[in-house]
Protein backbone atom coordinates (compact mmCIF):
# COMPACT_ATOMS: atom_id res chain seq x y z
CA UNK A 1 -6.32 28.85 -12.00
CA UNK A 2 -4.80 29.32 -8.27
CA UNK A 3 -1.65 30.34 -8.96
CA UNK A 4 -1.15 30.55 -4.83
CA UNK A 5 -2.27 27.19 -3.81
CA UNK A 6 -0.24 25.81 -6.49
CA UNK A 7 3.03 27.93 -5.43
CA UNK A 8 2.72 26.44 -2.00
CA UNK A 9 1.95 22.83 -2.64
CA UNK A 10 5.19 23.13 -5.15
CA UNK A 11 7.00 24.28 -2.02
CA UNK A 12 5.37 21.47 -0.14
CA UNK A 13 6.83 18.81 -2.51
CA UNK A 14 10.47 20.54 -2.51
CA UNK A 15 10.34 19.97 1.59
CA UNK A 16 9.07 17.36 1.67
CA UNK A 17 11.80 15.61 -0.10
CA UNK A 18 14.51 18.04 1.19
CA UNK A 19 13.78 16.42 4.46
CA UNK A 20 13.52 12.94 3.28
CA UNK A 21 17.07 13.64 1.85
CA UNK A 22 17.76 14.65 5.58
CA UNK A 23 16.79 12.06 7.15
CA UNK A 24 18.21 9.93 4.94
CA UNK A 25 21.91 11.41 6.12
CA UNK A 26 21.18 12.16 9.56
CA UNK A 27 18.19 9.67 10.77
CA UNK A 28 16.97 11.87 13.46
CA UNK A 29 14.18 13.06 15.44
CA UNK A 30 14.30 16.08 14.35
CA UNK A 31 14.31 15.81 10.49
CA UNK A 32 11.58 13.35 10.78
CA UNK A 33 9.72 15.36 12.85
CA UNK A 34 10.04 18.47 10.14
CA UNK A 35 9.30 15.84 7.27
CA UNK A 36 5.68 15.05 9.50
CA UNK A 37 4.84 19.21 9.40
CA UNK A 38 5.27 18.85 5.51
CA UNK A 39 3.21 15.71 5.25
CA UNK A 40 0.34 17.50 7.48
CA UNK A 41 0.19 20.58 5.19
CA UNK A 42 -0.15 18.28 2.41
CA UNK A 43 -2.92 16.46 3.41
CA UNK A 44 -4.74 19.61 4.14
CA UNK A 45 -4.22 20.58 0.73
CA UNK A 46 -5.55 16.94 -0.71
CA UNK A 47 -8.80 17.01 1.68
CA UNK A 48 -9.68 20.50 0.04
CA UNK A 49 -9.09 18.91 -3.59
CA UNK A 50 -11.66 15.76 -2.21
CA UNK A 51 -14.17 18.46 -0.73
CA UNK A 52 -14.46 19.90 -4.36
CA UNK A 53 -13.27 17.16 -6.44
CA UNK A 54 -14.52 13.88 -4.86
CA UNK A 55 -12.16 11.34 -3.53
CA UNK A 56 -11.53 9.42 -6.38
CA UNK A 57 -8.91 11.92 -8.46
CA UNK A 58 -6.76 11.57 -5.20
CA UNK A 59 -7.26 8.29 -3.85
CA UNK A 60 -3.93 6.96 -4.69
CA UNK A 61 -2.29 10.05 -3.26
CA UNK A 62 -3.74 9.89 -0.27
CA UNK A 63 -3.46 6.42 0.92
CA UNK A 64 0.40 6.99 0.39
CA UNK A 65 0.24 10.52 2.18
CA UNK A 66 -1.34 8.33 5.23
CA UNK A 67 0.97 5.27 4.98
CA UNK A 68 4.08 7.96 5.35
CA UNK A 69 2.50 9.79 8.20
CA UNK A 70 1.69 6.79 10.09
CA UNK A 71 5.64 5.31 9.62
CA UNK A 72 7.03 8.22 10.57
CA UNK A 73 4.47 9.20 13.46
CA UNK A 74 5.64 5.50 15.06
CA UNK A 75 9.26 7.08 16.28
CA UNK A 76 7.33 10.56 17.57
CA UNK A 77 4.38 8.86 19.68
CA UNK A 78 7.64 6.89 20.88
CA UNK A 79 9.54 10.10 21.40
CA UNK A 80 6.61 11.93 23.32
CA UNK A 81 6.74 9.22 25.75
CA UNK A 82 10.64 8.93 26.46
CA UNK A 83 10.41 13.17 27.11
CA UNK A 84 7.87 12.77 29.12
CA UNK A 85 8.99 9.75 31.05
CA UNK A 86 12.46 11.53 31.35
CA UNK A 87 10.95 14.98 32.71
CA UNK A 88 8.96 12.92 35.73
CA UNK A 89 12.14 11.09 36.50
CA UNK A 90 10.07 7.15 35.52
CA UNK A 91 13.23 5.49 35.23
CA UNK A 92 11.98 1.78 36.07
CA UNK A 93 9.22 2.16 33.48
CA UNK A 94 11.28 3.64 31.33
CA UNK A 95 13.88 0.78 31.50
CA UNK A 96 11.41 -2.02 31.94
CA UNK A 97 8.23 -0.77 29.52
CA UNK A 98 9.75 2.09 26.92
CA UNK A 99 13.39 1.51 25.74
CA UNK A 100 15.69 4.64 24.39
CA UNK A 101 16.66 2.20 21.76
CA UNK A 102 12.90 1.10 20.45
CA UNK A 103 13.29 4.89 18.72
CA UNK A 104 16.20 3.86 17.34
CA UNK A 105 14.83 0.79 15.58
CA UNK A 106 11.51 2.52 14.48
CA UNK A 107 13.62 5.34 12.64
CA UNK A 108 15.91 2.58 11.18
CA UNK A 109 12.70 0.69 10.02
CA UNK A 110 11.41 3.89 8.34
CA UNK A 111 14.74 4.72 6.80
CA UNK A 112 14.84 0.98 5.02
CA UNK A 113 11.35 1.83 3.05
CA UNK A 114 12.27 5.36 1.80
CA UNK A 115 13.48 3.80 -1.22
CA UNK A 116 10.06 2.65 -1.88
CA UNK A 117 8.21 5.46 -0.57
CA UNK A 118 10.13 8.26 -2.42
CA UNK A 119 9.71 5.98 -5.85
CA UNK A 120 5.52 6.14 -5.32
CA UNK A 121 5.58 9.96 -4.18
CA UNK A 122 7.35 10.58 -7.46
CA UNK A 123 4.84 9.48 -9.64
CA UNK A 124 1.88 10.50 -7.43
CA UNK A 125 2.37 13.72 -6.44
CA UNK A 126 2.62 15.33 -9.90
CA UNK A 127 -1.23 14.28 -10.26
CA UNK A 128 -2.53 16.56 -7.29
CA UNK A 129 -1.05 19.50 -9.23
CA UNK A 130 -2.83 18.82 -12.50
CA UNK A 131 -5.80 19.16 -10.00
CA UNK A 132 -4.80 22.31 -8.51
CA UNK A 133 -4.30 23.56 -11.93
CA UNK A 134 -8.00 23.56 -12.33
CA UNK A 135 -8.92 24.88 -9.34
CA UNK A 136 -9.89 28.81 -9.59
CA UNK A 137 -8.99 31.39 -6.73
CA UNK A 138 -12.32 31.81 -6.39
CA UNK A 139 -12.87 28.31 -5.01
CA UNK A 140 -9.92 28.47 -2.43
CA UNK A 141 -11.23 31.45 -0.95
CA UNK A 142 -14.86 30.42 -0.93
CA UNK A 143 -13.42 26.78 0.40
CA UNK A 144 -11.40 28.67 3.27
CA UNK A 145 -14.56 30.91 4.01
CA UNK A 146 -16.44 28.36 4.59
CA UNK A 147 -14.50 26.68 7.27
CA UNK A 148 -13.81 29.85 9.06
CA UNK A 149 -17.90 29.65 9.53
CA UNK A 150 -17.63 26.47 10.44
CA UNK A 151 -15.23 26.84 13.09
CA UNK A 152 -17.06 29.61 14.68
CA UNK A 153 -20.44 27.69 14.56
CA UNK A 154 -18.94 25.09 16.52
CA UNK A 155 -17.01 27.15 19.20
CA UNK A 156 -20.59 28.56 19.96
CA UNK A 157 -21.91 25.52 20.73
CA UNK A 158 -20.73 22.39 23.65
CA UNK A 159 -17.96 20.78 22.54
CA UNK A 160 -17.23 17.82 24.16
CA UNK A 161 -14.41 15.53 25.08
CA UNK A 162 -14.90 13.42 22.45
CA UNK A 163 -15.12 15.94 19.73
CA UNK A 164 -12.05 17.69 20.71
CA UNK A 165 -9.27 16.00 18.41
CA UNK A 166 -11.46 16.32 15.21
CA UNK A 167 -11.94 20.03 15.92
CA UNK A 168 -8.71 20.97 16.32
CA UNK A 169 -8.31 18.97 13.10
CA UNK A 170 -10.59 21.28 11.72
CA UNK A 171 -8.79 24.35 13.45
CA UNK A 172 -5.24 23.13 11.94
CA UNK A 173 -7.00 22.85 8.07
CA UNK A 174 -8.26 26.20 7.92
CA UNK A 175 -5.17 27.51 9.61
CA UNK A 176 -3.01 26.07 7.18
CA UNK A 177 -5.28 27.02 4.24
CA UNK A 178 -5.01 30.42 4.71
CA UNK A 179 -1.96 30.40 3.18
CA UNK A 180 -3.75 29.47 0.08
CA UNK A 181 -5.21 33.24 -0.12
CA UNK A 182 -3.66 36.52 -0.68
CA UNK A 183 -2.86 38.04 2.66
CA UNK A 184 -4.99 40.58 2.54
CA UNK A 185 -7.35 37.96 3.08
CA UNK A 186 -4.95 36.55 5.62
CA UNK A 187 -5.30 39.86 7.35
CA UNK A 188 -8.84 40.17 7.78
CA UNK A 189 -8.61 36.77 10.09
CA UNK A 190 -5.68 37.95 12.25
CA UNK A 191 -7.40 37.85 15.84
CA UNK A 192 -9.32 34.32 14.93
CA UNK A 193 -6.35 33.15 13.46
CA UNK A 194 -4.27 34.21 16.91
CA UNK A 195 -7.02 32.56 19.03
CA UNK A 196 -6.94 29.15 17.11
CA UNK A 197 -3.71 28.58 17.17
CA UNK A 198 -3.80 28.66 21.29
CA UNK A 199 -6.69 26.79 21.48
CA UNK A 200 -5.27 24.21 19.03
CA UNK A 201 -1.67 23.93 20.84
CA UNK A 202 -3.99 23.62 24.40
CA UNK A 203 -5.89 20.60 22.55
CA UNK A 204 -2.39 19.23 21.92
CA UNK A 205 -1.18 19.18 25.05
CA UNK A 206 -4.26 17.52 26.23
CA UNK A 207 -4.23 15.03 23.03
CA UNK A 208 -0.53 13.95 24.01
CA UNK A 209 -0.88 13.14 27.65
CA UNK A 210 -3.97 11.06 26.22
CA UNK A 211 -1.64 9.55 24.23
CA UNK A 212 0.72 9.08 26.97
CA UNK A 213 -2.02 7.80 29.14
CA UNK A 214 -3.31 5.07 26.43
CA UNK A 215 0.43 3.61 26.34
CA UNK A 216 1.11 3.16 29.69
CA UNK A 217 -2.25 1.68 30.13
CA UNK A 218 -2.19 -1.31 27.54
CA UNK A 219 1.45 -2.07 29.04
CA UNK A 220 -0.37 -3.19 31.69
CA UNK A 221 2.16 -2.10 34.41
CA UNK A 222 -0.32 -2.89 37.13
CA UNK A 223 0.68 -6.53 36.87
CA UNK A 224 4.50 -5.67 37.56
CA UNK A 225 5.92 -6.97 41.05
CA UNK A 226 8.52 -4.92 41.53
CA UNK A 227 7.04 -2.35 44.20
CA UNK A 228 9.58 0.38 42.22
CA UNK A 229 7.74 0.05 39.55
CA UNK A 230 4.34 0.00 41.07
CA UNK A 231 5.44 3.15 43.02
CA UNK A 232 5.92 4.97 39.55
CA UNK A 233 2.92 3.80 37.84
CA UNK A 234 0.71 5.13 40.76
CA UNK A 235 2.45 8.45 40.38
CA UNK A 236 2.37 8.30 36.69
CA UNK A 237 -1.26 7.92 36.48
CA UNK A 238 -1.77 10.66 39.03
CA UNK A 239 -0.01 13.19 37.24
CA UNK A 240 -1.33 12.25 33.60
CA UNK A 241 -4.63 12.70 35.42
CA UNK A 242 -3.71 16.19 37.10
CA UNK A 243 -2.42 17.55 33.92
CA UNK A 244 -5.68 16.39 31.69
CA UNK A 245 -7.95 17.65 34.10
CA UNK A 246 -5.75 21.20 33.81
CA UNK A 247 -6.01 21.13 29.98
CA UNK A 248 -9.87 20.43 29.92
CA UNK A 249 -10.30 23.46 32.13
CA UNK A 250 -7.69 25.49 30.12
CA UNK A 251 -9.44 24.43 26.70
CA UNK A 252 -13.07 25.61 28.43
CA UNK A 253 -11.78 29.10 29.54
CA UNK A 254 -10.99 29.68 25.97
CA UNK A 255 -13.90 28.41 24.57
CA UNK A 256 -15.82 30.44 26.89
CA UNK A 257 -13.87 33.77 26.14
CA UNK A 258 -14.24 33.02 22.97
CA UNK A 259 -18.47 32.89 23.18
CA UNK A 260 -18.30 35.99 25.61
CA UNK A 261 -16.57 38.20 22.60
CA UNK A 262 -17.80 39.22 19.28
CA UNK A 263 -14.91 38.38 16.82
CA UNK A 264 -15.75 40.58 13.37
């Protein structure tokens, strides 16, 4: 038994509906956004329990882990875009393409199937811990081992553009499952640990302006007639550019500091 992994996925399950109670009061940004960090850790926790278990035992828990993410992700990718529309002063598109209030309506749509949602988490999550129950220290640590040599396997080798989002996947799971181990453990991973979560947050910033990018795209402003609006989209494509170029390079230099030095 894991007493550790199962401390922290009890603490999961306490946030996870504190902030579902939160949101439920307050229907903001914010607690949604802190109700998506809960739903993240959990899933890390559930793709360990496939890796050992098989996917099967957690099927049901994980299609319902997903459906949540994806509702409440809706009202961030929607978020991301207003900021950065906002901080580039895009008014026209803005207006004409991304409405304040289509936030608004996706956080009002996600409040009306809480009911629904907190009923199913109810009776599902209580399964994952009869899992975790099972599940010996031993396993955890030799689980989060494994990923740490994973991790620097890859960084050692190219990785390209298009591999970039599932690594820092795989950067974010082992981060997160170190808190599954006793932090003496923890300790021994300090400087990789450090380095990861840089490289990860650079990945992110590049990730969201993709994200950015991909939206504005399938709008399809380039068929807009007001010259305004063409005006912004020109610049808005320029600078989405500029900036992804600036995280690839930033995401290499790392990389490549990270080959050049021997991490024990």
């Amino acid at each position: 038994m894991s007493a550790k992994i199962e401390q922290y996925y009890a603490h999961r399950v306490k946030n996870i509906f504190n902030h579902l109670h939160n949101f439920e009061i307050e229907i903001t940004e914010t607690s949604i956004h802190d109700f998506r960090v809960e739903i993240k850790k959990t899933k890390a926790l559930i793709k360990f329990l496939r890796s050992i278990y098989g996917k099967q035992e957690t099927k049901k828990l994980k299609q319902l882990i997903d459906a949540l993410f994806q509702e409440a992700g809706d009202s961030r990718e929607m978020q991301l875009i207003q900021n950065w529309l906002t901080e580039n002063h895009l008014t026209e598109i803005q207006t004409k393409y991304f409405p304040p209030a289509n936030i608004r309506i996706a956080l009002n749509s996600f409040s009306k199937k809480l009911p629904e949602f907190k009923l199913k988490l109810d009776k599902a999550l209580p399964d994952c811990l009869k899992i975790l129950e099972k599940t010996n220290q031993i396993t955890v640590e030799q689980y989060v081992l494994k990923l740490r040599h994973t991790i620097e396997k890859k960084i050692q080798k190219k990785i390209t553009e298009d591999e970039l989002h599932e690594f820092r996947k795989l950067l974010k799971q082992w981060m997160y499952s170190l808190n599954w181990v006793s932090e003496k453990e923890k300790t021994k991973t300090n400087y990789l640990f450090s380095y990861c979560n840089k490289l990860q947050e650079s990945i992110g910033v590049w990730h969201d302006n993709l994200i950015i990018q991909k939206n504005l795209l399938e709008k399809k402003i380039h068929l807009a007639k007001e010259i305004e609006v063409q005006r912004e989209y020109v610049f808005a494509l320029q600078k989405l550019h500029q900036s992804l170029k600036s995280a690839e390079l930033d995401i290499k230099h790392q990389i490549k500091n990270y080959q050049r030095t021997e991490i024990t």
